[in-house]
Structure formats: C-alpha cells, structure tokens
Protein backbone atom coordinates (compact mmCIF):
# COMPACT_ATOMS: atom_id res chain seq x y z
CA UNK A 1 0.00 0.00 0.00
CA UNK A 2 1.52 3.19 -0.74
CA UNK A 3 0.13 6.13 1.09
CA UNK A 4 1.59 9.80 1.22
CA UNK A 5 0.26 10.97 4.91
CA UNK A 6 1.13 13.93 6.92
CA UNK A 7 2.91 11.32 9.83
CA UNK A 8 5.46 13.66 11.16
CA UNK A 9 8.70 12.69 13.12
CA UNK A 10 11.14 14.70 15.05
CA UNK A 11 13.99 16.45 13.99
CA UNK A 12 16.96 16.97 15.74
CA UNK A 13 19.42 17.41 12.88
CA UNK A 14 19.85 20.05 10.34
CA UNK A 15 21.34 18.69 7.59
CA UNK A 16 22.02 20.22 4.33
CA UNK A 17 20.25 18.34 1.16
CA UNK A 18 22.92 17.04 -0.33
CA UNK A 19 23.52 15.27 3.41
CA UNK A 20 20.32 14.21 4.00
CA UNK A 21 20.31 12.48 0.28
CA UNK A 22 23.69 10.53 0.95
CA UNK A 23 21.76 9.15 4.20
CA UNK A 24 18.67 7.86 2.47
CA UNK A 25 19.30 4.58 0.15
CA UNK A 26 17.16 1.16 -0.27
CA UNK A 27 18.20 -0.91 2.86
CA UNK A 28 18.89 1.82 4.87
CA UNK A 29 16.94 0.74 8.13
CA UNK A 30 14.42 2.95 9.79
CA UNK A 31 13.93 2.58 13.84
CA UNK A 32 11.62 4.69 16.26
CA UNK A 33 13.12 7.38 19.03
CA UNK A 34 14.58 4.55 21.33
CA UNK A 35 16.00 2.74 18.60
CA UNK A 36 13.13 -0.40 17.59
CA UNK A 37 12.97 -1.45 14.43
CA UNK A 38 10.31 0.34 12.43
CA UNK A 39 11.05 -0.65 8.98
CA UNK A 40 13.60 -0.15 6.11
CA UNK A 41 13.56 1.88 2.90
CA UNK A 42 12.48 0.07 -0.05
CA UNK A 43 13.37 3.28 -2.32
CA UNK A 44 14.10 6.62 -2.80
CA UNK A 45 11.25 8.50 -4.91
CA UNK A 46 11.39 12.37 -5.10
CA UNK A 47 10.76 13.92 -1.99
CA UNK A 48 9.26 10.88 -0.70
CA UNK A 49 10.57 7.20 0.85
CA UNK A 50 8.87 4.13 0.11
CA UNK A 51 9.21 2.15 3.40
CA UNK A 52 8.85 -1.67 4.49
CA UNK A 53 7.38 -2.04 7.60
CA UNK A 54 7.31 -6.09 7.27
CA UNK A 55 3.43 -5.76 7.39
CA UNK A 56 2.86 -2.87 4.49
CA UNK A 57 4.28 -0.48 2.30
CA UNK A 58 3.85 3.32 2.89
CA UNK A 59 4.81 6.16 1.02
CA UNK A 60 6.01 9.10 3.35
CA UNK A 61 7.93 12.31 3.62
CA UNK A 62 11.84 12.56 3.35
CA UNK A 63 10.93 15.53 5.92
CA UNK A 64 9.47 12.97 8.43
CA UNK A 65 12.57 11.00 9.16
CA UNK A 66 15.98 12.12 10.50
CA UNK A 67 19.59 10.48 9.89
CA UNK A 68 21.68 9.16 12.33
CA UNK A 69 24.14 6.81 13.00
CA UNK A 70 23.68 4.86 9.23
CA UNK A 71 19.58 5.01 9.80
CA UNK A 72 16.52 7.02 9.35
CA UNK A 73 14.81 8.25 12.95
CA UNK A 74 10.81 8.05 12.72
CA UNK A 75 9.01 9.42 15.42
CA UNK A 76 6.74 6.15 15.46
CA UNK A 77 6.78 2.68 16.31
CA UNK A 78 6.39 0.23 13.91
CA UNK A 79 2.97 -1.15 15.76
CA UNK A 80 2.16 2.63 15.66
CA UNK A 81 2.81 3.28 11.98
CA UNK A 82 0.93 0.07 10.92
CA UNK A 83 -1.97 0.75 12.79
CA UNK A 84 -2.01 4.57 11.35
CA UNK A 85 -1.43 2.44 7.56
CA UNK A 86 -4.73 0.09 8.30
CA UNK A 87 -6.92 2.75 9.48
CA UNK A 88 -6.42 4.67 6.58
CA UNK A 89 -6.27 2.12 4.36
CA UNK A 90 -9.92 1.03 6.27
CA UNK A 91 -10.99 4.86 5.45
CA UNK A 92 -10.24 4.77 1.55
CA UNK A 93 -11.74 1.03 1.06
CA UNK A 94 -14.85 2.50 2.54
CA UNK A 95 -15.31 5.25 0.41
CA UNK A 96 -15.31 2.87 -3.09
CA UNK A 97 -19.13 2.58 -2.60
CA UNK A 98 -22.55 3.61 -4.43
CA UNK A 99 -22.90 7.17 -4.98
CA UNK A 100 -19.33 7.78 -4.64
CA UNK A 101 -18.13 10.63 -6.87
CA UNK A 102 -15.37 9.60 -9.30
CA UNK A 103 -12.20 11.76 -10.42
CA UNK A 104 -9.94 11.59 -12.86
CA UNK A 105 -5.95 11.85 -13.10
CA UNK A 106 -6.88 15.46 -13.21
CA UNK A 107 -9.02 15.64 -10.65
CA UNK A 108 -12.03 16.15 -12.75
CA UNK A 109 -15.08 14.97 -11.92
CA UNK A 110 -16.27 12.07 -14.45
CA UNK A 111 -19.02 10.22 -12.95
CA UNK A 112 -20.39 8.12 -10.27
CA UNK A 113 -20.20 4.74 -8.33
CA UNK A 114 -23.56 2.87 -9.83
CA UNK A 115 -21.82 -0.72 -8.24
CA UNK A 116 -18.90 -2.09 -6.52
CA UNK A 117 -17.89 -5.97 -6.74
CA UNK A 118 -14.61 -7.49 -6.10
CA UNK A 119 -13.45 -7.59 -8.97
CA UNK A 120 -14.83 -4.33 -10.73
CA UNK A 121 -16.87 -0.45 -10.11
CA UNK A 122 -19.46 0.18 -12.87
CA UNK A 123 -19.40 4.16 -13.33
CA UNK A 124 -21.98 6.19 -14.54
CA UNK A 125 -21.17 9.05 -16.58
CA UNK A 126 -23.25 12.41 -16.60
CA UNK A 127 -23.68 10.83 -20.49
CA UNK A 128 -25.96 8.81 -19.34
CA UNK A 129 -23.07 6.04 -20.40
CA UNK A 130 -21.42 3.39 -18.40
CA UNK A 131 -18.10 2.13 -17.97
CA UNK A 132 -16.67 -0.78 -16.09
CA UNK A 133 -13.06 -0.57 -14.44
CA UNK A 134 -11.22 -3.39 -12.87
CA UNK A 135 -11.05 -2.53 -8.83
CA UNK A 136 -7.72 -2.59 -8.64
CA UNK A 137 -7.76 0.58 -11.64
CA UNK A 138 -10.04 2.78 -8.48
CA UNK A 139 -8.71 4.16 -5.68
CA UNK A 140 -10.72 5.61 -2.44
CA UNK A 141 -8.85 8.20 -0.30
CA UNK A 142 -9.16 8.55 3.60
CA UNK A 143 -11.11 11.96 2.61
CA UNK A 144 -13.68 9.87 1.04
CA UNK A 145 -12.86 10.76 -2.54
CA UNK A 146 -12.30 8.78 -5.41
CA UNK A 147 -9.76 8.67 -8.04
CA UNK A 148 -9.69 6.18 -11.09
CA UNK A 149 -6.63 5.33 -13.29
CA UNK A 150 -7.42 7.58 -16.52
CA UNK A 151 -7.78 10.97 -16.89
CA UNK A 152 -11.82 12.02 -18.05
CA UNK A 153 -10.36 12.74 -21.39
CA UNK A 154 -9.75 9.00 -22.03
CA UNK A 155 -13.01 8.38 -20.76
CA UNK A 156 -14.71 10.52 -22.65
CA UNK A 157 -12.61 8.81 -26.18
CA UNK A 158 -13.42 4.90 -24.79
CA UNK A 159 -17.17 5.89 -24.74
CA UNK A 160 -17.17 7.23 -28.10
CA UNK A 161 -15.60 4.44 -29.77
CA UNK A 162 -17.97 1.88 -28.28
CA UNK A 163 -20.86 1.71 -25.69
CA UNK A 164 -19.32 -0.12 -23.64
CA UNK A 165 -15.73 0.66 -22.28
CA UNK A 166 -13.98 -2.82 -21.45
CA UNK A 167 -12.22 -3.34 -17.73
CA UNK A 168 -9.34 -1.65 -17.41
CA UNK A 169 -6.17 -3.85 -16.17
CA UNK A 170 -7.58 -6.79 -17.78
C-alpha cells in the first residue's frame, strides 16, 4: 500500500540536502526514538521514501525521518505506523461505494459509483453512459474521494468508440 500521509517525526538534525540524500538509500533501516525497528527503505522517490514495515508499504515524507548513526529516525513505532497504515487504508476502502463521486488523473469529476464488486466499479457518466473498471484501476482516499486510473479525457474517447468501455487492467 503506498500512502503519502502527513505522519510527522522529530527532527533533531539540520542537515544540508545534499547530506540528508547521501543518508537515504534502499536498505537503509528505519527505527523509532529509542531505537526499535520500524522498517527499512524500499526506495528513494522524489521527496518521498517508500518504506517496508514487514506488514505494508507506505509512502512518506523525506521531511518525516531524521539520519543518524547509518539510519533514518521516525518518530513512530512500527505497531504505531501500521496501525495509522490500516486505518487509513480502512478509510479509503470505505469510500469505493454507491454514490461515490469519481475523479480523474486530473481531478475532474467524471461520474459516479452505480456498483462495486470485487473484482470491478461500474461508473456512470453524466452521459448517461457506463463504464466498467477493474477494482484494482479505483482508488478511495481517507477523505472519502475517489480517483480512477485515466484521466476524463480517455473516458470521454473509450465511450465514443464503443458503448461499452472494457475493464481496465484486464
């Protein structure tokens, strides 16, 4: 699960950038204030760190975390940070239901949840349309929106070259 949260740390090093980014690597491991394990970084994207916490994945902050010693201090335990990962998670799952509203990449509003199974969401465009999109191509937020795979754009193309739009990630 990759999630970009707010989850702030302490900081009690200022480092310059170029520091801080000779710190951060894949494997580098990440412990809590008193030194337990908390997880290890899986890899280095933009301003962000993907980290392992041997239960999930999360996306978070380079901002959040502070070198020392040859690892990252988080100012969370690991049973802290992956309870904070499955209540969110818990949040966004619930908001993939009927009614929903439904964004694009582009945060433009293309339709709305008309079902949810398993395996797919059926979408109802303000066309009057349908499409169908593999549940793995929608994704609910904690802040109860919802956000599918293509931009409205390619929405609006697929229902004008048939009328009906296959699953996506099929």
């Amino acid at each position: 699960m990759r999630l970009i949260t707010a989850i702030t740390a302490f900081s009690a090093l200022a480092l310059s950038a170029p520091a801080f980014a000779q710190a951060i690597a894949p494997g580098t491991q990440v412990t809590d204030v008193n030194g337990g394990a908390v997880g290890t970084v899986k890899a280095v994207q933009g301003d962000n760190l993907l980290i392992s916490t041997g239960t999930h994945e999360v996306l978070l902050p380079k901002s959040g975390f502070t070198p020392a010693n040859g690892k990252l201090l988080f100012g969370m335990t690991q049973a802290q940070l992956n309870a904070e990962i499955e209540k969110t998670t818990a949040a966004a799952e619930a908001s993939v239901v009927v009614g929903a509203t439904v964004k694009g990449l582009q945060g433009t509003e293309i339709g709305k949840i008309d079902s949810v199974t398993a395996d797919s969401v059926i979408i109802a465009l303000p066309s009057g349309k349908k499409i169908q999109i593999a549940r793995k191509g929608v994704r609910g937020n904690a802040d109860g929106t919802v956000i599918v795979g293509l931009t409205a754009e390619q929405v609006n193309a697929s229902t004008q070259a048939s009328e009906t739009v296959p699953p996506s990630g099929q």
